[in-house]
N, C-alpha and C. Protein backbone atom coordinates (compact mmCIF):
# COMPACT_ATOMS: atom_id res chain seq x y z
N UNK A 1 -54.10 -96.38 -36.58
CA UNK A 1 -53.61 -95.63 -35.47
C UNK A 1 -52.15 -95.24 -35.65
N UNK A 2 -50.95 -95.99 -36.74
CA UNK A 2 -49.98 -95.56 -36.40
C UNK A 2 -49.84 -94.18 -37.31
N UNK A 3 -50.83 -94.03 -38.10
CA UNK A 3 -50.85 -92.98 -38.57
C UNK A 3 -50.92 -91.59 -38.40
N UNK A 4 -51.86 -91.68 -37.06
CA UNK A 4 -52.24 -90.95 -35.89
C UNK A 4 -51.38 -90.69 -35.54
N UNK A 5 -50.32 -91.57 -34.68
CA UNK A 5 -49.34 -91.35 -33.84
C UNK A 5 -47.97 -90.58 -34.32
N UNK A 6 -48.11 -91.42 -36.27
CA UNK A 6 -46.98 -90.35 -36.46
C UNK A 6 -47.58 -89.02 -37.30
N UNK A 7 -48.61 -88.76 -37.34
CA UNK A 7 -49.02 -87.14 -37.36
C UNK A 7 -48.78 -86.31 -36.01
N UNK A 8 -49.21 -87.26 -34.76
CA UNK A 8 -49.36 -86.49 -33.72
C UNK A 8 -47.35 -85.92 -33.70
N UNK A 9 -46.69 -86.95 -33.90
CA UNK A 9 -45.28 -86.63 -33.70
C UNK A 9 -44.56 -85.68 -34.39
N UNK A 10 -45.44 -85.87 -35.90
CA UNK A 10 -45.00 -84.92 -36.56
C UNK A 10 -45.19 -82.79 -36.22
N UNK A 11 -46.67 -83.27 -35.75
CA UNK A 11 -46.89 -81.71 -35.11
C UNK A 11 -46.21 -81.22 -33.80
N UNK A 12 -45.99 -82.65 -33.40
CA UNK A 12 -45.21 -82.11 -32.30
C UNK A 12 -44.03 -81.71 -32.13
N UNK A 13 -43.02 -82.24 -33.48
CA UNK A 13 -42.09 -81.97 -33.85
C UNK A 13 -41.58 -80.86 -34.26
N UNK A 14 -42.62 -80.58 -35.21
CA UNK A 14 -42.96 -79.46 -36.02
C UNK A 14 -43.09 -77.87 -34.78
N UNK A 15 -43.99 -78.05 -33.69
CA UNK A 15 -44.29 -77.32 -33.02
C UNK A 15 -43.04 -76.82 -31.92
N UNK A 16 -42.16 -77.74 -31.22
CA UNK A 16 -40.70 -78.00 -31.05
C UNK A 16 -39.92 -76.93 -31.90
N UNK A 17 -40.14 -77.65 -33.15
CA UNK A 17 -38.87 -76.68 -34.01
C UNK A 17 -39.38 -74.88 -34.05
N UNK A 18 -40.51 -74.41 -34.17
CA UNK A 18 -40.95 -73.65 -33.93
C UNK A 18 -40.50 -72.76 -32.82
N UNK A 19 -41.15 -73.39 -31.86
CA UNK A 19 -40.73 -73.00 -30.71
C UNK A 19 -39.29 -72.79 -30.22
N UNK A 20 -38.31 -73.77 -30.75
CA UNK A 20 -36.93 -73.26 -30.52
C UNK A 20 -35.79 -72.13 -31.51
N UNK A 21 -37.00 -72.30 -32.70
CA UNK A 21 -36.32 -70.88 -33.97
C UNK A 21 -36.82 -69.46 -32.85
N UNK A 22 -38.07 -69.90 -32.46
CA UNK A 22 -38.36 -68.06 -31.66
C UNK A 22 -37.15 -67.75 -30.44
N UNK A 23 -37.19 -68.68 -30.14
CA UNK A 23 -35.85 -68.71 -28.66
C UNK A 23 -34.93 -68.20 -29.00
N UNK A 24 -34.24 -68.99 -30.33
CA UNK A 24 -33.27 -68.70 -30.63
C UNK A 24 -33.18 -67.22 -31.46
N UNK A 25 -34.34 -66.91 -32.05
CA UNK A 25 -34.41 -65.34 -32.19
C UNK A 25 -34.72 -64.47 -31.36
N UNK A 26 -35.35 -64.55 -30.17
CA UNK A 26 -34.96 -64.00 -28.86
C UNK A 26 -33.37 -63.69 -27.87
N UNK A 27 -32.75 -64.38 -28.43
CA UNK A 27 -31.86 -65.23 -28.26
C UNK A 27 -30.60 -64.10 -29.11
N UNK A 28 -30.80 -64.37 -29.91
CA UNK A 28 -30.08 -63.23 -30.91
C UNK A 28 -29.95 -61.81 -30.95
N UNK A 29 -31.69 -61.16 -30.27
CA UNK A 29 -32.15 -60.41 -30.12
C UNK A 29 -31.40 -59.76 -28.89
N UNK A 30 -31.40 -60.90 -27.77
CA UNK A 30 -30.66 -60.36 -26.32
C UNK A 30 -29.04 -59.94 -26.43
N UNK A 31 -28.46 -61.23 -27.26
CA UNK A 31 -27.10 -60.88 -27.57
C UNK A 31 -27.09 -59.29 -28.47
N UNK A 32 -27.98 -59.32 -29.46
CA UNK A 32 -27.75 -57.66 -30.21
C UNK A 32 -27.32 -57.06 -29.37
N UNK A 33 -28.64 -56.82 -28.22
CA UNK A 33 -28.35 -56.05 -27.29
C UNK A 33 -27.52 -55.56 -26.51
N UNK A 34 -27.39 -56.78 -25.66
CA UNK A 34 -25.56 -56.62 -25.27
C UNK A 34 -24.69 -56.30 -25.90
N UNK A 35 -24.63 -56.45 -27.03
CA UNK A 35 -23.31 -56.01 -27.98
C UNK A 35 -23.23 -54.66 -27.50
N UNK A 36 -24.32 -53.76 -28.07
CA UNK A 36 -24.61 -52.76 -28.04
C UNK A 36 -24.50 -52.57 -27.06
N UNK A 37 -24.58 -52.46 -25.85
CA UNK A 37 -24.27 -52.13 -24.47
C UNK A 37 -22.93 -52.15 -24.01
N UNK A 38 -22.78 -53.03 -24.61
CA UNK A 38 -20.77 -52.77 -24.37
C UNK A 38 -20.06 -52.62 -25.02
N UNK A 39 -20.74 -51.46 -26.53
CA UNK A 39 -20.25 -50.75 -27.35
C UNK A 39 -20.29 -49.20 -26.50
N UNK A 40 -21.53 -49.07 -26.01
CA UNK A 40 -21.67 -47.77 -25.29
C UNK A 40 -20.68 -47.82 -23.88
N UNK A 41 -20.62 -49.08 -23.21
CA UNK A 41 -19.83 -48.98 -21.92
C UNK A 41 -18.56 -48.58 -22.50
N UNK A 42 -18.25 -49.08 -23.64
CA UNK A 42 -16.69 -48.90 -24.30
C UNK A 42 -16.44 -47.37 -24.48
N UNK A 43 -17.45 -46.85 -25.45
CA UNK A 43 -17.53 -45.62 -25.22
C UNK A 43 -17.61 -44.86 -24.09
N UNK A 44 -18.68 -44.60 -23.21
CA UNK A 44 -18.34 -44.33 -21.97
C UNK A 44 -17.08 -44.11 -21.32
N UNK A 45 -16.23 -45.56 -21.01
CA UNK A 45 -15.23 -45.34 -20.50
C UNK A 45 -14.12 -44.96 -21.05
N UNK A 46 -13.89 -44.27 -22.61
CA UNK A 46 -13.26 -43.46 -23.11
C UNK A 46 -13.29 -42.62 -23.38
N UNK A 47 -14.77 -41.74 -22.83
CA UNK A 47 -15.15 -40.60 -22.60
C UNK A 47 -14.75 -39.93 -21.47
N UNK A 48 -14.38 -40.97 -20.66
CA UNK A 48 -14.76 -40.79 -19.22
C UNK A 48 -13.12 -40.27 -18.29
N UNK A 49 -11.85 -41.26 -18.80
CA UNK A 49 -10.45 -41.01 -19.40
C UNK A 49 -9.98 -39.73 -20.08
N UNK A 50 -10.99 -39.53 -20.85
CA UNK A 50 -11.02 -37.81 -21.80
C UNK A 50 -11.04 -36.85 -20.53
N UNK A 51 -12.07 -37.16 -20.14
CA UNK A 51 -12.64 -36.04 -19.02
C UNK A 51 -11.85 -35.79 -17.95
N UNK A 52 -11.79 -37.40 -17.45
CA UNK A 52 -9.87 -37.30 -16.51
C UNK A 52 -8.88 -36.34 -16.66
N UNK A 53 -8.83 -36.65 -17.84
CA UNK A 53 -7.26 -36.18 -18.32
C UNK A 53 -7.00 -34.51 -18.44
N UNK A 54 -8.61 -34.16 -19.11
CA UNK A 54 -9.06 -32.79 -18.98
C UNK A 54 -9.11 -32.14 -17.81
N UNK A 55 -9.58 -32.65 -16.87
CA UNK A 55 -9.82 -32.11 -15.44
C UNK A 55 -8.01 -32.34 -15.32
N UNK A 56 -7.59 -32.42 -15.29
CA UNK A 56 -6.11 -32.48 -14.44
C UNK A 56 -5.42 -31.37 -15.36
N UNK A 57 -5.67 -31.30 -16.78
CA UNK A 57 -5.28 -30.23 -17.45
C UNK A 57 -5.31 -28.90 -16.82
N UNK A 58 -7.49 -28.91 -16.92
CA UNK A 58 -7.36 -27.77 -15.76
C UNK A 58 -6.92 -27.53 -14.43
N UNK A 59 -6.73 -28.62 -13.65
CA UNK A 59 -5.87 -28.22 -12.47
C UNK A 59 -4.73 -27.82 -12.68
N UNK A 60 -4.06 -27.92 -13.46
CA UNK A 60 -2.58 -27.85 -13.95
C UNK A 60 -2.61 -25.90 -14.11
N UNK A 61 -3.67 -25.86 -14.82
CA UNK A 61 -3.52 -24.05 -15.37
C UNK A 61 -4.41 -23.19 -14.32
N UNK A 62 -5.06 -23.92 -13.60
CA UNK A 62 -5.57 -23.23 -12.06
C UNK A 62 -4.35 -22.60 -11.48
N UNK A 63 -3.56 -24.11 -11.18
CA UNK A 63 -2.44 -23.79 -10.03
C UNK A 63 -1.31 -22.73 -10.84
N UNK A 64 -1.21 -22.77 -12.20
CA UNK A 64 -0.31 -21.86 -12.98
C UNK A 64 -0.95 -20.41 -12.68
N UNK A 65 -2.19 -20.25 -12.92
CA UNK A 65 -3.40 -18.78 -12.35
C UNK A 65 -2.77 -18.75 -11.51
N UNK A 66 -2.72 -19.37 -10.30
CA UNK A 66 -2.79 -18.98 -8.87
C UNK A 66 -1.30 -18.97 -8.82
N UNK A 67 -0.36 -19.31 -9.19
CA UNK A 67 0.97 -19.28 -8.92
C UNK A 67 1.21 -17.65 -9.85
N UNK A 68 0.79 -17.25 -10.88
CA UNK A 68 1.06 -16.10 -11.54
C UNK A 68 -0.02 -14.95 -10.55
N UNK A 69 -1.00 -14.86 -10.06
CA UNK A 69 -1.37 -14.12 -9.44
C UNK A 69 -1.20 -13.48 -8.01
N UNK A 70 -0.15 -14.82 -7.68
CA UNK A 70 0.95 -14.29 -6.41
C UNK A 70 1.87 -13.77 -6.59
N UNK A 71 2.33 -14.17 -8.36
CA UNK A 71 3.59 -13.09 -8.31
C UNK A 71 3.39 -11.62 -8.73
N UNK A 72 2.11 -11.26 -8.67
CA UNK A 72 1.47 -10.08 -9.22
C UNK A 72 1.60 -9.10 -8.00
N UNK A 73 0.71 -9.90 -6.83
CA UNK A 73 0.29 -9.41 -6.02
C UNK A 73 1.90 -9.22 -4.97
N UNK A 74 2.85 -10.02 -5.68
CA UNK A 74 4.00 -9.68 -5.01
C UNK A 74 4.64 -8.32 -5.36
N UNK A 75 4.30 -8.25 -6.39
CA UNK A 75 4.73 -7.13 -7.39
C UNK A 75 4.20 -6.08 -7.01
N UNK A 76 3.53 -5.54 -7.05
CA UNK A 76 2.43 -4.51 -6.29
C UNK A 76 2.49 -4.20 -4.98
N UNK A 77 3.01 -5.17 -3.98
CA UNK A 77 2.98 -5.08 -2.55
C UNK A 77 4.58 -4.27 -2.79
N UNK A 78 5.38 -4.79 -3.42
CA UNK A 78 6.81 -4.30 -3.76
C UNK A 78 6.78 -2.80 -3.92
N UNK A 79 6.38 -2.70 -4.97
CA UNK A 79 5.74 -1.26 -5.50
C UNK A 79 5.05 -0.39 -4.54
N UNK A 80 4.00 -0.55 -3.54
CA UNK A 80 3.07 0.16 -2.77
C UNK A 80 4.06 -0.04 -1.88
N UNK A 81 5.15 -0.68 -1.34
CA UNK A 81 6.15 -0.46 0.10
C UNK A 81 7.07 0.77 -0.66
N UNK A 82 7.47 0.33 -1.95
CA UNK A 82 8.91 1.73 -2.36
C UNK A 82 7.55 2.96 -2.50
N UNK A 83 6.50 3.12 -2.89
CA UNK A 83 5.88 4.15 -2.65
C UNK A 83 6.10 4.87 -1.67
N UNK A 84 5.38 4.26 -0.62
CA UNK A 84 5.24 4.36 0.98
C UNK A 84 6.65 5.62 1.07
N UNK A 85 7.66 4.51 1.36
CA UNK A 85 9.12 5.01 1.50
C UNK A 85 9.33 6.26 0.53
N UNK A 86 9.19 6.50 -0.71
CA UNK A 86 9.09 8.13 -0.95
C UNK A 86 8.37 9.17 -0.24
N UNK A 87 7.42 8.98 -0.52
CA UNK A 87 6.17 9.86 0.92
C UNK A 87 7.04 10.32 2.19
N UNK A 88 7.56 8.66 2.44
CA UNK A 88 8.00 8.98 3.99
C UNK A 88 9.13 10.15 3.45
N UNK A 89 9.98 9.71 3.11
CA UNK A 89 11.59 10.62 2.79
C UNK A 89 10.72 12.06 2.71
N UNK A 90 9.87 12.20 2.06
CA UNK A 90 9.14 13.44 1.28
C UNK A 90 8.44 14.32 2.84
N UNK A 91 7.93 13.54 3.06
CA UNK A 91 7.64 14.00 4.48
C UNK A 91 8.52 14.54 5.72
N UNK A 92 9.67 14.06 5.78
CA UNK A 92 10.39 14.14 6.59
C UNK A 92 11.97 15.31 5.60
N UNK A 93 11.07 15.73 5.01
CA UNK A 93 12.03 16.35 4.32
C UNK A 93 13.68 15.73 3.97
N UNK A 94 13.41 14.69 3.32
CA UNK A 94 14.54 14.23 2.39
C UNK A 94 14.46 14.61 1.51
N UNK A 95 13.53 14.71 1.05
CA UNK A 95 13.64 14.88 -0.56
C UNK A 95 13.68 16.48 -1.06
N UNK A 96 14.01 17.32 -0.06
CA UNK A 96 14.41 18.39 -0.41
C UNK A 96 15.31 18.80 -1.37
N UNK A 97 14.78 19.81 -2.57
CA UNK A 97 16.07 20.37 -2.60
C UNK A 97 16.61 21.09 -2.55
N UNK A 98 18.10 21.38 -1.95
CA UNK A 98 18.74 23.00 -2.14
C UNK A 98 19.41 23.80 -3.50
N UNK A 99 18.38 24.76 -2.90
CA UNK A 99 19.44 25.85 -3.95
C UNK A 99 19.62 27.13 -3.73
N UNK A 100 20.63 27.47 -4.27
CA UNK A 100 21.47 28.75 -3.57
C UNK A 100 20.63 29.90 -4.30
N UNK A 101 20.68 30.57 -3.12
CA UNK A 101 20.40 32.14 -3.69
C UNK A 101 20.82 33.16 -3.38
């Protein structure tokens, strides 16, 4: 019988070690994983900083658009008032001219 007992121990031993190599390659398997997951979160959030930084770029040359397209439209309103004011003179006979005859 003790022969028995230490076969039975031995398989059981045996079956043990087994069982804790798969774990532990499960085990390995989960950590891969994670690695990898917070290789991509890493990435991500330095993608993400990029994109930040970009978006504020473009706000930056929006508000430059919109600050240059007021001085356009200032320009033009300038222009279409000294128009105006010739017409008027022209109309009202200023802008006549004399000459002798």
């Amino acid at each position: 019988m003790a022969a028995t007992s230490d076969s039975d121990e031995s398989k059981i031993a045996s079956h043990t070690l087994a069982y804790l190599r798969s774990l532990d390659r499960k085990l390995d398997l989960v950590v891969d994983v994670l690695q990898r997951q917070g290789e991509r979160l890493t990435r991500l959030e330095r993608d993400q900083g990029e994109t930040r930084r970009d978006l504020g770029e473009i706000r930056r040359d929006i508000t430059e658009v919109k600050g240059d397209i007021a001085l356009l439209d200032n320009k033009v309103v300038t222009a279409q008032t000294e128009i105006l004011m010739v017409l008027h003179r022209l109309e009202h006979g200023e802008g006549e001219v004399k000459t002798e005859a």
